[in-house]
Protein backbone atom coordinates (compact mmCIF):
# COMPACT_ATOMS: atom_id res chain seq x y z
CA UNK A 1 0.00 0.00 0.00
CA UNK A 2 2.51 2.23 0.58
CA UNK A 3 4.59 1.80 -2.56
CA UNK A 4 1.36 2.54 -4.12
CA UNK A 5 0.92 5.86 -2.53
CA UNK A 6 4.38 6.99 -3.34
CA UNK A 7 3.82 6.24 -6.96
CA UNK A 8 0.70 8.23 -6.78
CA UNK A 9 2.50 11.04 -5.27
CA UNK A 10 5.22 11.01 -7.32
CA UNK A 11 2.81 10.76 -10.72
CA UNK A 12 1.43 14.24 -8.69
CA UNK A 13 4.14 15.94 -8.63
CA UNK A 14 5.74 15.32 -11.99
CA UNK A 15 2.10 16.56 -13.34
CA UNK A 16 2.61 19.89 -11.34
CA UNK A 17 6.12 20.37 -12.70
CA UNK A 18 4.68 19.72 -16.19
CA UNK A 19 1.65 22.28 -15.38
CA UNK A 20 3.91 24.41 -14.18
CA UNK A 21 6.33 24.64 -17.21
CA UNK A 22 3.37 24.98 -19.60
CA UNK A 23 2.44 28.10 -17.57
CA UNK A 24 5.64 29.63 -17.20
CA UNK A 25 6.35 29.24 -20.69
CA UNK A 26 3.15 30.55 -21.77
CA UNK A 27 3.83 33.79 -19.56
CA UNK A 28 7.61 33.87 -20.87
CA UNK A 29 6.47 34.07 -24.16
CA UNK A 30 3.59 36.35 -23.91
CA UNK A 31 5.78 38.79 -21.84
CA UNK A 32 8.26 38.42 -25.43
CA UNK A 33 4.84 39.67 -27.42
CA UNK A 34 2.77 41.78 -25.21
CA UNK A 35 2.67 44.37 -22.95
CA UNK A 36 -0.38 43.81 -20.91
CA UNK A 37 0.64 40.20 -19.56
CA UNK A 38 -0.15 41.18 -15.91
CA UNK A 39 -3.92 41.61 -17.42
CA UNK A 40 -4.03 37.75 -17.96
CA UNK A 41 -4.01 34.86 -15.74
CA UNK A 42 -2.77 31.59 -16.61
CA UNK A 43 -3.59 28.15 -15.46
CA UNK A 44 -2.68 25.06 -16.79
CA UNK A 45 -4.30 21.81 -15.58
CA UNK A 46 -2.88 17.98 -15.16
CA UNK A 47 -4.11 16.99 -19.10
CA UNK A 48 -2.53 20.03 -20.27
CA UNK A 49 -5.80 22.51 -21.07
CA UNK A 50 -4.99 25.89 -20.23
CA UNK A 51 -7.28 28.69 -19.08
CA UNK A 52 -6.65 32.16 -19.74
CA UNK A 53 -8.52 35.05 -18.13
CA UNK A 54 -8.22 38.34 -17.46
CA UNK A 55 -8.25 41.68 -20.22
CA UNK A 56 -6.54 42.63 -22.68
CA UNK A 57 -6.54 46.19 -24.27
CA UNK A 58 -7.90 44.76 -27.39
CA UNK A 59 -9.00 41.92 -29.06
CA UNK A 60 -5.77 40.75 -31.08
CA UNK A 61 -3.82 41.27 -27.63
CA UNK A 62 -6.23 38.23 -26.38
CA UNK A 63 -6.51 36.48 -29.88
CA UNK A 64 -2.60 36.35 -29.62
CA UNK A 65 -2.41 35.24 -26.05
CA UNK A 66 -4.28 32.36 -27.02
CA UNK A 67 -2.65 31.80 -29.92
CA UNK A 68 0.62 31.53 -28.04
CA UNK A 69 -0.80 29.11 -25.63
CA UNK A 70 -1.71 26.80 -28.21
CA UNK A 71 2.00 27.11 -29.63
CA UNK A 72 3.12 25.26 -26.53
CA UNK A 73 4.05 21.53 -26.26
CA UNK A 74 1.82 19.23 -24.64
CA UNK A 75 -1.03 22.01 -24.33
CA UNK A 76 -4.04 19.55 -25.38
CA UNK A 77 -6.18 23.06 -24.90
CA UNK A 78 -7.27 26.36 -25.01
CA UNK A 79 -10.12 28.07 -23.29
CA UNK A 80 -9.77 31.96 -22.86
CA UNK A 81 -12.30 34.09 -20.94
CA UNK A 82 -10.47 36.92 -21.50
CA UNK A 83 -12.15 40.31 -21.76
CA UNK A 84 -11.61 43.03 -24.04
CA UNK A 85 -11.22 45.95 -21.74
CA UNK A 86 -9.16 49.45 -22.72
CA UNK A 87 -6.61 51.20 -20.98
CA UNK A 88 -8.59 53.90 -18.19
């Protein structure tokens, strides 16, 4: 039994760490292309489907944050609920 919860674990974590470097890489490369990246949140789940939310000053700043998500390895997904919202 307890083998089987250290495998479990350890299948956890290594899905985290893979989460986590879709997301970071998604923000890396958005921060390359855009300059309202602290508008949108990322989150990137175990199958590797990433939500983005937040705003973006206009609607090709959120088309392209999407569209750089998808460029990612091992995203499986894209949802955005990102909101078209200009500067006050």
């Amino acid at each position: 039994m307890a083998a089987d919860d250290s495998a479990s674990e350890t299948s956890h974590a290594m899905a985290f760490v893979k989460d986590s470097a879709i997301t970071t890489e998604i923000k890396t490369l958005a921060a390359e292309h855009m300059t309202s990246l602290e508008r949108i949140h990322v989150d990137t789940d175990k199958d590797g489907v990433v939500w983005l939310s937040g705003t973006a000053r206009t609607q090709k700043a959120a088309d392209k944050a999407v569209s750089i998500a998808r460029t990612i390895e091992h995203v499986k997904d894209v949802h955005s609920d990102i909101t078209v919202k200009s500067a006050d």
